[in-house]
N, C-alpha and C. Protein backbone atom coordinates (compact mmCIF):
# COMPACT_ATOMS: atom_id res chain seq x y z
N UNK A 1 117.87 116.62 118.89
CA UNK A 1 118.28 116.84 117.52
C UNK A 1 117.25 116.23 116.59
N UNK A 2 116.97 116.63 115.69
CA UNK A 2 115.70 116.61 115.18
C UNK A 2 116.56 116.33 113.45
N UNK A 3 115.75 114.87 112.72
CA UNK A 3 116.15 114.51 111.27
C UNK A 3 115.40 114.59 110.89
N UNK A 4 114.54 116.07 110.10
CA UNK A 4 113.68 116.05 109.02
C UNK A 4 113.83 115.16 107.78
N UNK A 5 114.41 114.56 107.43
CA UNK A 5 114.75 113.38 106.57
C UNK A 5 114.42 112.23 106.65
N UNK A 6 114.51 111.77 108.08
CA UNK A 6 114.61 110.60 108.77
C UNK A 6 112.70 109.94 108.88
N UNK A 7 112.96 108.82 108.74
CA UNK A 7 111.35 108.21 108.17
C UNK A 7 111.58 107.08 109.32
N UNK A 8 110.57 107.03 110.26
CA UNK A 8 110.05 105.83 110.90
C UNK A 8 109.20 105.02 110.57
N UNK A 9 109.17 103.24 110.92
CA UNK A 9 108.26 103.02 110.75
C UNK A 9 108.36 101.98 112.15
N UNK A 10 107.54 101.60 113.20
CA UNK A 10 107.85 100.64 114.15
C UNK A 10 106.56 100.07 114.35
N UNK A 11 106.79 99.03 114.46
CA UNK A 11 105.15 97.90 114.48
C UNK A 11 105.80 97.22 115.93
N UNK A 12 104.72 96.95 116.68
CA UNK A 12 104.66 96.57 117.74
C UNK A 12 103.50 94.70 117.82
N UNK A 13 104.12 93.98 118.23
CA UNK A 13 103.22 92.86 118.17
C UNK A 13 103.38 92.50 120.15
N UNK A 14 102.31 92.24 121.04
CA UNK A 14 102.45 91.84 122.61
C UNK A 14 101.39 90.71 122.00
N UNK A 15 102.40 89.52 122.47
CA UNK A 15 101.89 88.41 122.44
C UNK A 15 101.28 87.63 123.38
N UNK A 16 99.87 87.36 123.84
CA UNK A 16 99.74 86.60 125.00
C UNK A 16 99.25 85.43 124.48
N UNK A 17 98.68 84.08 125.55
CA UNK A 17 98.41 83.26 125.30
C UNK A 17 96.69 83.52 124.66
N UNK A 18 96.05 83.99 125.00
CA UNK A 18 95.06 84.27 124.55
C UNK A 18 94.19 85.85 123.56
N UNK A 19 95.27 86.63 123.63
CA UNK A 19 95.39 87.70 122.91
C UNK A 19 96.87 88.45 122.09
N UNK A 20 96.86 88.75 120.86
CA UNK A 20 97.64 89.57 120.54
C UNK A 20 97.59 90.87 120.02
N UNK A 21 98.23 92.27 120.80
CA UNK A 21 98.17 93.64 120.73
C UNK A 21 98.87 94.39 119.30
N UNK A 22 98.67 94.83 118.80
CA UNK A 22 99.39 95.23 117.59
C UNK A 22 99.58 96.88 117.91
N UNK A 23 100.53 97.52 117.31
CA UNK A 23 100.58 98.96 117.74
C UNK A 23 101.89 99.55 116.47
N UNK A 24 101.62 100.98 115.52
CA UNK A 24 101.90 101.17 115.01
C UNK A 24 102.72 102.91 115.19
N UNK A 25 103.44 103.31 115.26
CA UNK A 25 104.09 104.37 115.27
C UNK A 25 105.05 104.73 114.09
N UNK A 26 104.49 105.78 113.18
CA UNK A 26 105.04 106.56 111.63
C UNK A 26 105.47 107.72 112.11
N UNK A 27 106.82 107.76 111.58
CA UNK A 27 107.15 109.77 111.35
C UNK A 27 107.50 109.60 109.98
N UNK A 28 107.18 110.50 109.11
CA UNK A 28 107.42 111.13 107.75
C UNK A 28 107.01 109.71 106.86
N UNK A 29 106.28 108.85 107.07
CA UNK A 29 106.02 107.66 106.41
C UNK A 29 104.75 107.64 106.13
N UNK A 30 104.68 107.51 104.52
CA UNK A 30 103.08 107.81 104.18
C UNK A 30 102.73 106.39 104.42
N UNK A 31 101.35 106.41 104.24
CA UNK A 31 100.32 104.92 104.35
C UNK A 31 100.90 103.97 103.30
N UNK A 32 100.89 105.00 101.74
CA UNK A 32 101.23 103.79 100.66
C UNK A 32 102.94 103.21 100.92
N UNK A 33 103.71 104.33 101.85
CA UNK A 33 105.09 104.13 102.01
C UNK A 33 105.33 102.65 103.50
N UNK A 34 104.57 103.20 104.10
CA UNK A 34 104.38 101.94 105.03
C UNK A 34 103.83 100.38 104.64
N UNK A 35 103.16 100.61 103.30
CA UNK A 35 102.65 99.47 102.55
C UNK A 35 103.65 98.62 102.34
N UNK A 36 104.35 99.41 101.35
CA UNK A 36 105.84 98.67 100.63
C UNK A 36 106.76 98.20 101.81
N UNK A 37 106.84 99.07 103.02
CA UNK A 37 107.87 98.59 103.86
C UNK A 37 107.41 97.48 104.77
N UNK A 38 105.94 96.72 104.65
CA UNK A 38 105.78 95.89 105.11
C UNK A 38 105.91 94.66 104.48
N UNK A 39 105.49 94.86 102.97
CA UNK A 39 105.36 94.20 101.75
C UNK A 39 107.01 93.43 101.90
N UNK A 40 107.77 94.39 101.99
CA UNK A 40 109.42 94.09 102.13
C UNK A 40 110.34 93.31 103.12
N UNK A 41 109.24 93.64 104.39
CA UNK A 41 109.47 92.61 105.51
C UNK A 41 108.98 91.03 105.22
N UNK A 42 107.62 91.37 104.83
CA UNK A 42 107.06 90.05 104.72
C UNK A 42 108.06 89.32 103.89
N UNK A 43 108.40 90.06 102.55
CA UNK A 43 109.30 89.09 101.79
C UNK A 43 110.68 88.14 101.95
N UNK A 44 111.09 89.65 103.34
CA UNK A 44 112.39 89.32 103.80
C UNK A 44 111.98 87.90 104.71
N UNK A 45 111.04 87.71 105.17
CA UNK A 45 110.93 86.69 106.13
C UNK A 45 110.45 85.78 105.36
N UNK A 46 109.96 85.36 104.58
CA UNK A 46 109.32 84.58 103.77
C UNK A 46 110.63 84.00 103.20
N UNK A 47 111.80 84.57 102.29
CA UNK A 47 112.72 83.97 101.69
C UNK A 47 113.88 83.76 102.81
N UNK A 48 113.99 84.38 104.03
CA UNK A 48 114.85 83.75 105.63
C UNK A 48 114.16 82.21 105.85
N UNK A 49 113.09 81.90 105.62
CA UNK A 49 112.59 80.81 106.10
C UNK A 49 112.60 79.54 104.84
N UNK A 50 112.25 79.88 103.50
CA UNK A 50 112.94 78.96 102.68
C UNK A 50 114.34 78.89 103.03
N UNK A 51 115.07 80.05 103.25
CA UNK A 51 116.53 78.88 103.49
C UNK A 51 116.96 78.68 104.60
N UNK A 52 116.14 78.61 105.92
CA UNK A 52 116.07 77.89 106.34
C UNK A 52 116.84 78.46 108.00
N UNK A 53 116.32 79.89 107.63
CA UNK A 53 117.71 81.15 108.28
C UNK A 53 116.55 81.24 110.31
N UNK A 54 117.21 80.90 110.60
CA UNK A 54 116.33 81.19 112.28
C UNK A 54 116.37 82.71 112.37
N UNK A 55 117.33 83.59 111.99
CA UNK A 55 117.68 85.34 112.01
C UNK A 55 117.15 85.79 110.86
N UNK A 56 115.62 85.89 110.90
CA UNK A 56 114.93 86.65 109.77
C UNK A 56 115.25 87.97 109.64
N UNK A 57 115.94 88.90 110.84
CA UNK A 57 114.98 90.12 110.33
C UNK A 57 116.88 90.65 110.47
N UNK A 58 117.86 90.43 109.17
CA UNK A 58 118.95 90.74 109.09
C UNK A 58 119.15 91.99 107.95
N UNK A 59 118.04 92.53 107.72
CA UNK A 59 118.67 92.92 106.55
C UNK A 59 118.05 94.92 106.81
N UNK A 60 119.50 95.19 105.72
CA UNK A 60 119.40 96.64 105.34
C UNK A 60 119.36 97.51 104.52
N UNK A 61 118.65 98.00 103.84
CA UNK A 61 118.71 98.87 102.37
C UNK A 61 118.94 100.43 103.02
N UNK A 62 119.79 100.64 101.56
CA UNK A 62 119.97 102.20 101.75
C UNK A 62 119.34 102.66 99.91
N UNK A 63 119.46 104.16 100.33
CA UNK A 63 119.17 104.79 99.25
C UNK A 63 119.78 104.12 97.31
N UNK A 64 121.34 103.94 97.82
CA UNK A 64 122.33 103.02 97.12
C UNK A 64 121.44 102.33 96.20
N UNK A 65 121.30 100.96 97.60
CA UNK A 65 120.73 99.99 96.87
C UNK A 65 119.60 100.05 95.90
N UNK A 66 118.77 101.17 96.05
CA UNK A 66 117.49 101.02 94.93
C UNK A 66 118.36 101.83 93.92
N UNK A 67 119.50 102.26 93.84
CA UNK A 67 120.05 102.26 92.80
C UNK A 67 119.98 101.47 91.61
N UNK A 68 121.00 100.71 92.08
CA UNK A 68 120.99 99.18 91.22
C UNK A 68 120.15 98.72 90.32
């Protein structure tokens, strides 16, 4: 079943002791659109760690929310 709508974005980090692999996979997600959605992570983790949260990566936006 196939969501022409539906936008991926998945970042991959393989961590070793002496190397780390990075790996990126987009469907329907432009470059400048993948910008912002990293821009958004970073932030999300940045303000999880001022307060002090060990579960950075909790959060969910919908269409809704950029309502607001």
């Amino acid at each position: 079943m196939e969501n022409k709508g539906k936008k991926l974005l998945v970042l991959r980090f393989d961590v070793d002791p002496k190397n780390i692999k990075t790996s990126m996979k987009t469907e329907n997600v432009s470059p400048q659109e993948a910008i912002g959605l990293l821009e958004m992570a970073k932030d999300q983790i940045l303000e999880n760690l001022r307060k002090g949260r060990n579960d950075i990566f909790q959060m969910s936006k919908t269409g809704k929310d950029e309502e607001k």
